[in-house]
N, C-alpha and C. Protein backbone atom coordinates (compact mmCIF):
# COMPACT_ATOMS: atom_id res chain seq x y z
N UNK A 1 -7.69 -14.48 23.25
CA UNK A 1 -8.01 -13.23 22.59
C UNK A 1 -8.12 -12.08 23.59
N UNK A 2 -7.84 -12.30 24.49
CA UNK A 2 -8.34 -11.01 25.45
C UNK A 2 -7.12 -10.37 26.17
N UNK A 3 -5.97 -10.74 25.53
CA UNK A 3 -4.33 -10.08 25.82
C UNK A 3 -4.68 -9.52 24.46
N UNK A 4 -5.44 -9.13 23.26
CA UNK A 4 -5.27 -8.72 22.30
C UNK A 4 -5.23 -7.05 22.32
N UNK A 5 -4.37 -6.39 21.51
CA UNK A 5 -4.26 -4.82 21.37
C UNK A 5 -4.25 -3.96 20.41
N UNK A 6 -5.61 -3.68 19.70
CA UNK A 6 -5.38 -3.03 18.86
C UNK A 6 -4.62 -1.94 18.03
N UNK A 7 -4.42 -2.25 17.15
CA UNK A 7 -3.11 -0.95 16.77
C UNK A 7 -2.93 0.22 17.11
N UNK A 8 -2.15 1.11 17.94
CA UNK A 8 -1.69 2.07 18.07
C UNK A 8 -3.53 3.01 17.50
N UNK A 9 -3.16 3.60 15.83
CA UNK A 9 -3.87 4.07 15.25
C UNK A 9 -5.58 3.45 15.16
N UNK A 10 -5.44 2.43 14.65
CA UNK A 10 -6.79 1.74 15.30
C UNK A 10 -7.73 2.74 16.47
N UNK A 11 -7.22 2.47 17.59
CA UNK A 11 -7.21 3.00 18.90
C UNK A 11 -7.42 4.45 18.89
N UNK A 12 -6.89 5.07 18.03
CA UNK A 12 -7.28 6.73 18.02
C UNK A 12 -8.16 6.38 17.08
N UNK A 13 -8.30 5.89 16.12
CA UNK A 13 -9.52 5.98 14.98
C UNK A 13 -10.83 6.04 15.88
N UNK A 14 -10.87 4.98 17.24
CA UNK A 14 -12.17 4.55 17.73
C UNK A 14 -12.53 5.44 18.83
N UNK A 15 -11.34 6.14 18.99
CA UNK A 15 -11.39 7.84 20.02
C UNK A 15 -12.55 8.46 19.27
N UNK A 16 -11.65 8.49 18.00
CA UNK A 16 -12.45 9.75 16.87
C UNK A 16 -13.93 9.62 17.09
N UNK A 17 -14.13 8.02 16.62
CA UNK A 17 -15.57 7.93 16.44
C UNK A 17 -16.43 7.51 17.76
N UNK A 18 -15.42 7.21 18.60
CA UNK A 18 -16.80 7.06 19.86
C UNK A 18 -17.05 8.46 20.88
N UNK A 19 -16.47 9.61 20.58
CA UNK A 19 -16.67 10.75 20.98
C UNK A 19 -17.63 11.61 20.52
N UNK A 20 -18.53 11.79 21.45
CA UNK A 20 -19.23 13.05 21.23
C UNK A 20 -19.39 13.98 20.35
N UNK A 21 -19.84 14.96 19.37
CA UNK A 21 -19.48 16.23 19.10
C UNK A 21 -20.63 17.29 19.60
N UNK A 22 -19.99 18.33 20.06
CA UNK A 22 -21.08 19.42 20.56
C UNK A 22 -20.80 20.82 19.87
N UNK A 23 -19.86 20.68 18.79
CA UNK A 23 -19.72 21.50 17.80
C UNK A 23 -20.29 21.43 17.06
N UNK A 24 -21.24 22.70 16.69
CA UNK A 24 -22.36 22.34 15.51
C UNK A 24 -22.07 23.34 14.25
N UNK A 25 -20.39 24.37 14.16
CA UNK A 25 -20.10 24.89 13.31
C UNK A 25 -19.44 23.96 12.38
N UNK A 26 -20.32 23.85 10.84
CA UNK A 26 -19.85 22.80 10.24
C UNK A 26 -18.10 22.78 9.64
N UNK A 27 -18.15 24.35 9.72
CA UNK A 27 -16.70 24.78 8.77
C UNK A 27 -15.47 24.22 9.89
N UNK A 28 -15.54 24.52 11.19
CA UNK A 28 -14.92 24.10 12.56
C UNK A 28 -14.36 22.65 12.53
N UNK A 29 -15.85 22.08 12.50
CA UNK A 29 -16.13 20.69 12.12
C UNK A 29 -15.17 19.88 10.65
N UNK A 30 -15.24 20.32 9.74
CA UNK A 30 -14.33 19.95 8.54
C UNK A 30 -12.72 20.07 9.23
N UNK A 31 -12.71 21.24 9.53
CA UNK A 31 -10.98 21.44 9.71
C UNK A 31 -11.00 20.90 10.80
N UNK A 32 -11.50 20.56 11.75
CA UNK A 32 -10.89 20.34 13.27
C UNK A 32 -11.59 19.07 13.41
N UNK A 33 -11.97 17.81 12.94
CA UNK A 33 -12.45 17.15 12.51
C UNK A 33 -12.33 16.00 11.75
N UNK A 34 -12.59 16.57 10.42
CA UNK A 34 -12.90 15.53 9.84
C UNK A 34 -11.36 15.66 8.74
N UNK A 35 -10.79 17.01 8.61
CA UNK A 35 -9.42 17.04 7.53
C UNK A 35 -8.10 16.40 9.25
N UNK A 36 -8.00 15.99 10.02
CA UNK A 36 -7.26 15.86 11.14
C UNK A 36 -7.42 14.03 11.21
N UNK A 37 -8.84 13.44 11.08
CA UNK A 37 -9.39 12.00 10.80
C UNK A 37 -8.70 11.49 9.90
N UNK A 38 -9.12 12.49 8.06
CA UNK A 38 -8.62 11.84 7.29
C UNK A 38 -6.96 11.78 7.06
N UNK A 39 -5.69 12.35 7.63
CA UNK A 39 -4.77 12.68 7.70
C UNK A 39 -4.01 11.38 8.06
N UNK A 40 -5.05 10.65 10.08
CA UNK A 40 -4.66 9.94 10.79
C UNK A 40 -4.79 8.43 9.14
N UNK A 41 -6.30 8.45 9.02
CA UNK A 41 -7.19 7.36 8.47
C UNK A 41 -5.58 6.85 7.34
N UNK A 42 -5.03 7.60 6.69
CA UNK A 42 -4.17 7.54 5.47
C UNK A 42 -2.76 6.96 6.15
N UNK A 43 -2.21 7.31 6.94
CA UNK A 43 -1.54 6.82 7.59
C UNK A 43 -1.39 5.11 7.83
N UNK A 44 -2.89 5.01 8.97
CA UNK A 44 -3.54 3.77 9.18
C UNK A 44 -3.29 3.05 7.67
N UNK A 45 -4.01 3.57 6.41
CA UNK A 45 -4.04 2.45 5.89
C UNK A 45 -3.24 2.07 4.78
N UNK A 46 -1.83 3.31 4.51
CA UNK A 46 -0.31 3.24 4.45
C UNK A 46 0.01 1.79 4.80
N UNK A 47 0.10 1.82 6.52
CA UNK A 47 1.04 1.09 6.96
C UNK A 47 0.57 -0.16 7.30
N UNK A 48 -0.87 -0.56 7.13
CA UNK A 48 -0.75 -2.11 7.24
C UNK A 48 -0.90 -2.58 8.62
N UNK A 49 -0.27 -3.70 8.80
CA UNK A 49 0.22 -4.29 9.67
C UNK A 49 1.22 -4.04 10.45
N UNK A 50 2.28 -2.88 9.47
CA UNK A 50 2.92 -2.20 10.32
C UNK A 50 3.09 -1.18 11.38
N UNK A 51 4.15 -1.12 12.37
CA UNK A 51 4.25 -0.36 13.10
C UNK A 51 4.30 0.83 12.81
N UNK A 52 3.62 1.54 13.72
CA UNK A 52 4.19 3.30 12.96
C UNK A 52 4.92 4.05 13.85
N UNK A 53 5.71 4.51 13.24
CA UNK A 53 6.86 5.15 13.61
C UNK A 53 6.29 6.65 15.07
N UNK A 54 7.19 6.68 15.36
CA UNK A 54 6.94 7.39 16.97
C UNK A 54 6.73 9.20 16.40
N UNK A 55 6.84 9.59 15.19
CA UNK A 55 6.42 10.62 14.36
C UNK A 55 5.29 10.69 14.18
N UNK A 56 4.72 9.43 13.77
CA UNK A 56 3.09 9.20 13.01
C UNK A 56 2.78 9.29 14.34
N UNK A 57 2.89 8.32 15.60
CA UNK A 57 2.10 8.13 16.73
C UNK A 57 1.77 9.75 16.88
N UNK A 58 3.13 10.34 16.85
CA UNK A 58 2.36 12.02 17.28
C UNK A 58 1.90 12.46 16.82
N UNK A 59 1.85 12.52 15.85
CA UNK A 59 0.91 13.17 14.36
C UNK A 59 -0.65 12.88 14.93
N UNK A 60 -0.72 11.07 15.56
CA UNK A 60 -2.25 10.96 15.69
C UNK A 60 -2.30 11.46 17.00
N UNK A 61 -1.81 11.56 17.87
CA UNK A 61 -2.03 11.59 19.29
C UNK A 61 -2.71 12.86 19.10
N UNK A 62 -1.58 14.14 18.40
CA UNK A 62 -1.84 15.54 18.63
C UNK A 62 -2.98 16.40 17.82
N UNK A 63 -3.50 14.99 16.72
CA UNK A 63 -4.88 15.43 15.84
C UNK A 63 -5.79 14.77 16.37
N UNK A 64 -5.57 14.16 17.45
CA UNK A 64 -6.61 13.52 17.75
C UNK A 64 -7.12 14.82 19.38
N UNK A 65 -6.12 15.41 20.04
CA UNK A 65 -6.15 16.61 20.68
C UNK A 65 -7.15 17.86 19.74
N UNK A 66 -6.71 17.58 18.55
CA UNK A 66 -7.79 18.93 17.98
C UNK A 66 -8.52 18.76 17.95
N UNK A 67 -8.88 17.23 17.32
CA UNK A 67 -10.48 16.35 17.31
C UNK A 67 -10.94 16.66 18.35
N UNK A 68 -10.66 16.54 19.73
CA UNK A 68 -11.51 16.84 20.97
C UNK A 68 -11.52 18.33 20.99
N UNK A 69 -10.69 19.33 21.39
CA UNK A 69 -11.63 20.35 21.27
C UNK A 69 -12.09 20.86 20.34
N UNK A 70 -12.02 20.80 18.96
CA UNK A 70 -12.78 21.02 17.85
C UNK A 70 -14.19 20.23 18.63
N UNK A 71 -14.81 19.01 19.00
CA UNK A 71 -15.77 18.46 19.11
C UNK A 71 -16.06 19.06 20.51
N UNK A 72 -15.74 19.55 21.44
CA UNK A 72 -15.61 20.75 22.50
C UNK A 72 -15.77 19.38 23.45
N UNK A 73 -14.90 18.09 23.77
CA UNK A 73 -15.25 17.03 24.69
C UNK A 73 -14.89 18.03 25.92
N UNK A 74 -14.97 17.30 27.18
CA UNK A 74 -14.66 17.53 28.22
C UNK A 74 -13.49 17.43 28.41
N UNK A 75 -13.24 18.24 29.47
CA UNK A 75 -11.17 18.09 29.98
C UNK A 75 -11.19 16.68 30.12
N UNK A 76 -12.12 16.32 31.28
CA UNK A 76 -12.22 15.47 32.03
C UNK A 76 -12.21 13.77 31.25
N UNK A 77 -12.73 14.34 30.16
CA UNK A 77 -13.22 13.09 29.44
C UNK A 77 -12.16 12.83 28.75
N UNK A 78 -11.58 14.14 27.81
CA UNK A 78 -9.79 14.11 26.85
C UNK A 78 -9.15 13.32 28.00
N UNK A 79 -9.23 14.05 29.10
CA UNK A 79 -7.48 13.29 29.80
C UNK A 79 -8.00 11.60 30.12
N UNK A 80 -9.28 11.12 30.23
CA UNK A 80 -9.40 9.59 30.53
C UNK A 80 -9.69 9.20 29.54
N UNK A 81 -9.90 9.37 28.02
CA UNK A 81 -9.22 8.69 26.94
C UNK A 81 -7.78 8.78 26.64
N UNK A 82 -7.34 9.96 26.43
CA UNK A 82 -5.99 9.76 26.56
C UNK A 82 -5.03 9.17 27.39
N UNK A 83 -5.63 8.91 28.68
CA UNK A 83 -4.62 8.01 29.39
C UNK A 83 -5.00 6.57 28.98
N UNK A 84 -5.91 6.45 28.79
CA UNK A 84 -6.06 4.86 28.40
C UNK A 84 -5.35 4.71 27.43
N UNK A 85 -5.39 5.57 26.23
CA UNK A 85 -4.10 5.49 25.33
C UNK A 85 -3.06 4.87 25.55
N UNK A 86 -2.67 5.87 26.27
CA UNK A 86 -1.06 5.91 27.02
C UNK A 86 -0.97 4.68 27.33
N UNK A 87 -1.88 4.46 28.25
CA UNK A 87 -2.04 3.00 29.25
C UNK A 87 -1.69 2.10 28.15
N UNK A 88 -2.69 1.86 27.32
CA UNK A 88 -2.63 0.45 26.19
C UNK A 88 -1.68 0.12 25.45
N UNK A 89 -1.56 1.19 25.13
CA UNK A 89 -0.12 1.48 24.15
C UNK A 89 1.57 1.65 24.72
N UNK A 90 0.92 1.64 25.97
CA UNK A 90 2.52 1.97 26.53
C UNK A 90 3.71 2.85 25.85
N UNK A 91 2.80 4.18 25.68
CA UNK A 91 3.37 5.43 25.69
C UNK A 91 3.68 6.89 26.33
N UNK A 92 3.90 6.35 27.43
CA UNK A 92 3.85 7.25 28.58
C UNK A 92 5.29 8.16 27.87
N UNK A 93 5.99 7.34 27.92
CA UNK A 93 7.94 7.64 27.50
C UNK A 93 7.74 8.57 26.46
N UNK A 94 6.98 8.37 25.33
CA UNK A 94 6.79 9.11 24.22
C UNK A 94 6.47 10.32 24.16
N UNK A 95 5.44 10.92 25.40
CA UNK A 95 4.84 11.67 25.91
C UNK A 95 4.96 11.91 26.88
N UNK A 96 5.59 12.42 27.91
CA UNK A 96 6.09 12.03 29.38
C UNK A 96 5.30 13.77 30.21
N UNK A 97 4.73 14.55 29.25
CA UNK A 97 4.46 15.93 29.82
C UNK A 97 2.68 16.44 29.36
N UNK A 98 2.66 14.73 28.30
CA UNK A 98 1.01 15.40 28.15
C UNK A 98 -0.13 15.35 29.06
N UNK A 99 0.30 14.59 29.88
CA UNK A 99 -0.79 14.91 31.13
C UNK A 99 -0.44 15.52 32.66
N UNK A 100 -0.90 16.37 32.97
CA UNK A 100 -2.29 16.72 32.76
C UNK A 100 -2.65 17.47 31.40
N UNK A 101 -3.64 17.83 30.48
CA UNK A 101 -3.60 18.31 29.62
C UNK A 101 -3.91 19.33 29.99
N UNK A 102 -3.26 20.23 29.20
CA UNK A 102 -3.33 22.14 29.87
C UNK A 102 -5.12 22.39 28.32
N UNK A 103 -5.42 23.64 29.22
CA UNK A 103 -6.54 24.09 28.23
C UNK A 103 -6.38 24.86 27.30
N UNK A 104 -6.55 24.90 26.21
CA UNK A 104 -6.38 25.59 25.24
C UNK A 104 -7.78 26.55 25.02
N UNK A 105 -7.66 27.64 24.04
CA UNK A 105 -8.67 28.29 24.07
C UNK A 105 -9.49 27.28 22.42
N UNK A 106 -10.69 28.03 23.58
CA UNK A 106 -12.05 27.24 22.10
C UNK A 106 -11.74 27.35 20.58
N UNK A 107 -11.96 26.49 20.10
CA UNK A 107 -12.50 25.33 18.52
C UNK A 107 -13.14 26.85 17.95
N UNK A 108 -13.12 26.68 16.90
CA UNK A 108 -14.05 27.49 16.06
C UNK A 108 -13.78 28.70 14.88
């Protein structure tokens, strides 16, 4: 059990929820949040057991980017979840320019 790899989406679901939030605007919070979660969540439970297509992967990768600064994480902290991503998933190829992650201006 310990070569085991959770699904692609899985894996961003547990981004979502083991991150921080230090956004305390609730309206912020809905759109950058929790309508970006439920988008990924539908997807996830679409496809099953199946693979998801290298469209969906971006779909979650790049809502899961709003999820963090909507939740205002750290640079520091986005780019070492997201590389573990990368890492687990072996999607570097897919993404070959998202890291370093450039800063965007503030959530809100």
């Amino acid at each position: 059990m310990a070569d085991y790899i959770p699904p692609i989406l899985g894996s961003v679901m547990k981004h979502i929820a083991c991150t921080p939030n230090k956004n305390f605007d609730n309206d912020a919070y809905e759109r950058g949040v929790i309508e970006p979660a439920r988008a990924i969540r539908k997807v996830y439970e679409e496809l099953g057991e199946a693979r998801p297509s290298d469209e969906q992967i971006r779909m979650a990768v790049e809502n899961l980017l709003t999820i963090f600064e909507t939740k205002m994480v750290d640079m520091e902290e986005r780019e070492d979840r997201i590389k573990e991503l990368l890492d687990m998933h072996q999607l570097h190829q897919l993404f070959p320019d998202l890291l370093p992650l450039k800063k965007s201006a503030p959530a809100g």
